[in-house]
C-alpha atoms as a PDB file:
ATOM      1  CA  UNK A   1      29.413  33.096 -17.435  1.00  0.00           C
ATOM      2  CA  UNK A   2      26.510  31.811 -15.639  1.00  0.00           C
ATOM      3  CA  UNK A   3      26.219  27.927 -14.612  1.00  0.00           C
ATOM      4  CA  UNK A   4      23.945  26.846 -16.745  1.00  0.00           C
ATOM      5  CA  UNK A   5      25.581  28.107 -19.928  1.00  0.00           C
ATOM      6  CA  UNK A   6      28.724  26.111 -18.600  1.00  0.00           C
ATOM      7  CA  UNK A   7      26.455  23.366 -18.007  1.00  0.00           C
ATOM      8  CA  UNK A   8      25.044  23.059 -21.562  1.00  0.00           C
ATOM      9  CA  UNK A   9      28.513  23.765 -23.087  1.00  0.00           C
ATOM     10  CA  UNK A  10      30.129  20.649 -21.206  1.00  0.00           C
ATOM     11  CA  UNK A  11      26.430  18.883 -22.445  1.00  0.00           C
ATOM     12  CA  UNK A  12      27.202  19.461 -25.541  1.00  0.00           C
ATOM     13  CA  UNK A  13      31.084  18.429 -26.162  1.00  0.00           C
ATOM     14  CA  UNK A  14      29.704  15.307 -24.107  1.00  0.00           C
ATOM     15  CA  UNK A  15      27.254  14.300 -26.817  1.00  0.00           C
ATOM     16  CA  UNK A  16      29.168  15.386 -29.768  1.00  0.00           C
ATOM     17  CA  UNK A  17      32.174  13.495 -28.171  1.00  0.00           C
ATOM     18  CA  UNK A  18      30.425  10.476 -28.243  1.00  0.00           C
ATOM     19  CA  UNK A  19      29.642  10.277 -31.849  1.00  0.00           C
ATOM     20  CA  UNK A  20      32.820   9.008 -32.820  1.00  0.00           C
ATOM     21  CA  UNK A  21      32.596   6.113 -30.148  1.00  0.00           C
ATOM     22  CA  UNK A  22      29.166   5.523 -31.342  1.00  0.00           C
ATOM     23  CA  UNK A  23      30.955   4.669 -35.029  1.00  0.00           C
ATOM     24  CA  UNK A  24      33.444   2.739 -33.536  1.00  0.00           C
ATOM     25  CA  UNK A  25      31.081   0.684 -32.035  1.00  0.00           C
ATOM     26  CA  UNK A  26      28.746   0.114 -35.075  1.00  0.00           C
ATOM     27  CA  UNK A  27      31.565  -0.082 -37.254  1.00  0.00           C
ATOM     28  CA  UNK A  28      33.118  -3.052 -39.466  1.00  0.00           C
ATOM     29  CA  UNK A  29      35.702  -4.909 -38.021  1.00  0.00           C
ATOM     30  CA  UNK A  30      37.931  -3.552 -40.847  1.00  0.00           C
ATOM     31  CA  UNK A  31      37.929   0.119 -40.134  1.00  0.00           C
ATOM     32  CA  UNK A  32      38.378  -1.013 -36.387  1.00  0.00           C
ATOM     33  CA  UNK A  33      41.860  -0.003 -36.383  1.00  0.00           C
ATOM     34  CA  UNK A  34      41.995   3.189 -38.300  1.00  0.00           C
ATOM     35  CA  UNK A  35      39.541   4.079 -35.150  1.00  0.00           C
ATOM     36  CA  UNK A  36      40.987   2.943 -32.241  1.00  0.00           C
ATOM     37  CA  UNK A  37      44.145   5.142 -31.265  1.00  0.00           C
ATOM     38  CA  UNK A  38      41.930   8.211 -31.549  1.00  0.00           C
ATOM     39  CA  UNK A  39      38.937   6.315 -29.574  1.00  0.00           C
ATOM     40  CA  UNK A  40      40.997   5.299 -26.997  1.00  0.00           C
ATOM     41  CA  UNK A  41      43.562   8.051 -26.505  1.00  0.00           C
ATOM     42  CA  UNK A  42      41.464  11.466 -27.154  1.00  0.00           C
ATOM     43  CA  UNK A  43      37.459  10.659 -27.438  1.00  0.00           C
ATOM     44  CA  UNK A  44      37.347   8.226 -24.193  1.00  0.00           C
ATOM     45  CA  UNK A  45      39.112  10.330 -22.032  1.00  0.00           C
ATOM     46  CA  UNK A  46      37.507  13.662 -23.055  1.00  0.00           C
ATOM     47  CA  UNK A  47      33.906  12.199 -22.373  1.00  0.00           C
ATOM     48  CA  UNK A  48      34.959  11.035 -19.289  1.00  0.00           C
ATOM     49  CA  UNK A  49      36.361  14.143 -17.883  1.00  0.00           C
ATOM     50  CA  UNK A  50      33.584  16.087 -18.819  1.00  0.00           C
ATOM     51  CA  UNK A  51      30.888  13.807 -17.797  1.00  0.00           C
ATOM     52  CA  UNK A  52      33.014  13.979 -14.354  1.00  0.00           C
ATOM     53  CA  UNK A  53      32.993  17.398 -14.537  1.00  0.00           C
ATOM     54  CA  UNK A  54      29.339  17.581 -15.247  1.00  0.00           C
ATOM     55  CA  UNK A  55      28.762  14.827 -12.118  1.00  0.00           C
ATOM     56  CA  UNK A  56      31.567  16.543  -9.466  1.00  0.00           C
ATOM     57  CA  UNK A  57      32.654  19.845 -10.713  1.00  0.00           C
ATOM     58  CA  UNK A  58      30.970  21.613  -8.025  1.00  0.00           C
ATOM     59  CA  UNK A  59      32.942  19.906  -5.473  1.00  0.00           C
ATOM     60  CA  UNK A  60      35.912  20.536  -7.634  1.00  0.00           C
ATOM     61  CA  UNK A  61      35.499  24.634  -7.769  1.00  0.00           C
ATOM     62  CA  UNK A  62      35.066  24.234  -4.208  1.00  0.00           C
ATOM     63  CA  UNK A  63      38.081  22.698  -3.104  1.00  0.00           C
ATOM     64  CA  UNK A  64      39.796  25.022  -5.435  1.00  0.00           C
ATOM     65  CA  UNK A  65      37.912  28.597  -4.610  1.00  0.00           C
ATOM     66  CA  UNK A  66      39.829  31.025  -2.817  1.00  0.00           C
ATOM     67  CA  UNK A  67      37.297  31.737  -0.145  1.00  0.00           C
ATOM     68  CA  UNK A  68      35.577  27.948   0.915  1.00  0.00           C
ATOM     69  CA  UNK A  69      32.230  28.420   2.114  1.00  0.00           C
END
């Protein structure tokens, strides 16, 4: 798979990650619960690693390649 197809694929669970924290944001503080476990425990998390991955993978396959360059 070439890099920029793994590129857009991270891209794009990045953005479609962040629609749920977009609702819990914007939504009324009554729903605010039903929300927050999966906001906090899976969505957060998720768009973090990715957008880490997307920032510092590079450096990440490297440490980890079998032959470092």
């Amino acid at each position: 798979m070439r890099e920029i197809t793994k590129r857009r694929i991270f891209r794009t669970i990045h953005l479609v990650l962040a629609i749920p924290i977009i609702g819990y944001i914007y939504s009324p503080f009554a729903v605010l619960p039903d929300y927050a476990p999966a906001t906090r425990f899976v969505f957060f998390p998720a768009i973090a690693l990715s957008g880490l991955w997307m920032w510092k993978g590079h450096l990440v396959r490297r440490v980890f390649s079998k032959n470092p360059t």
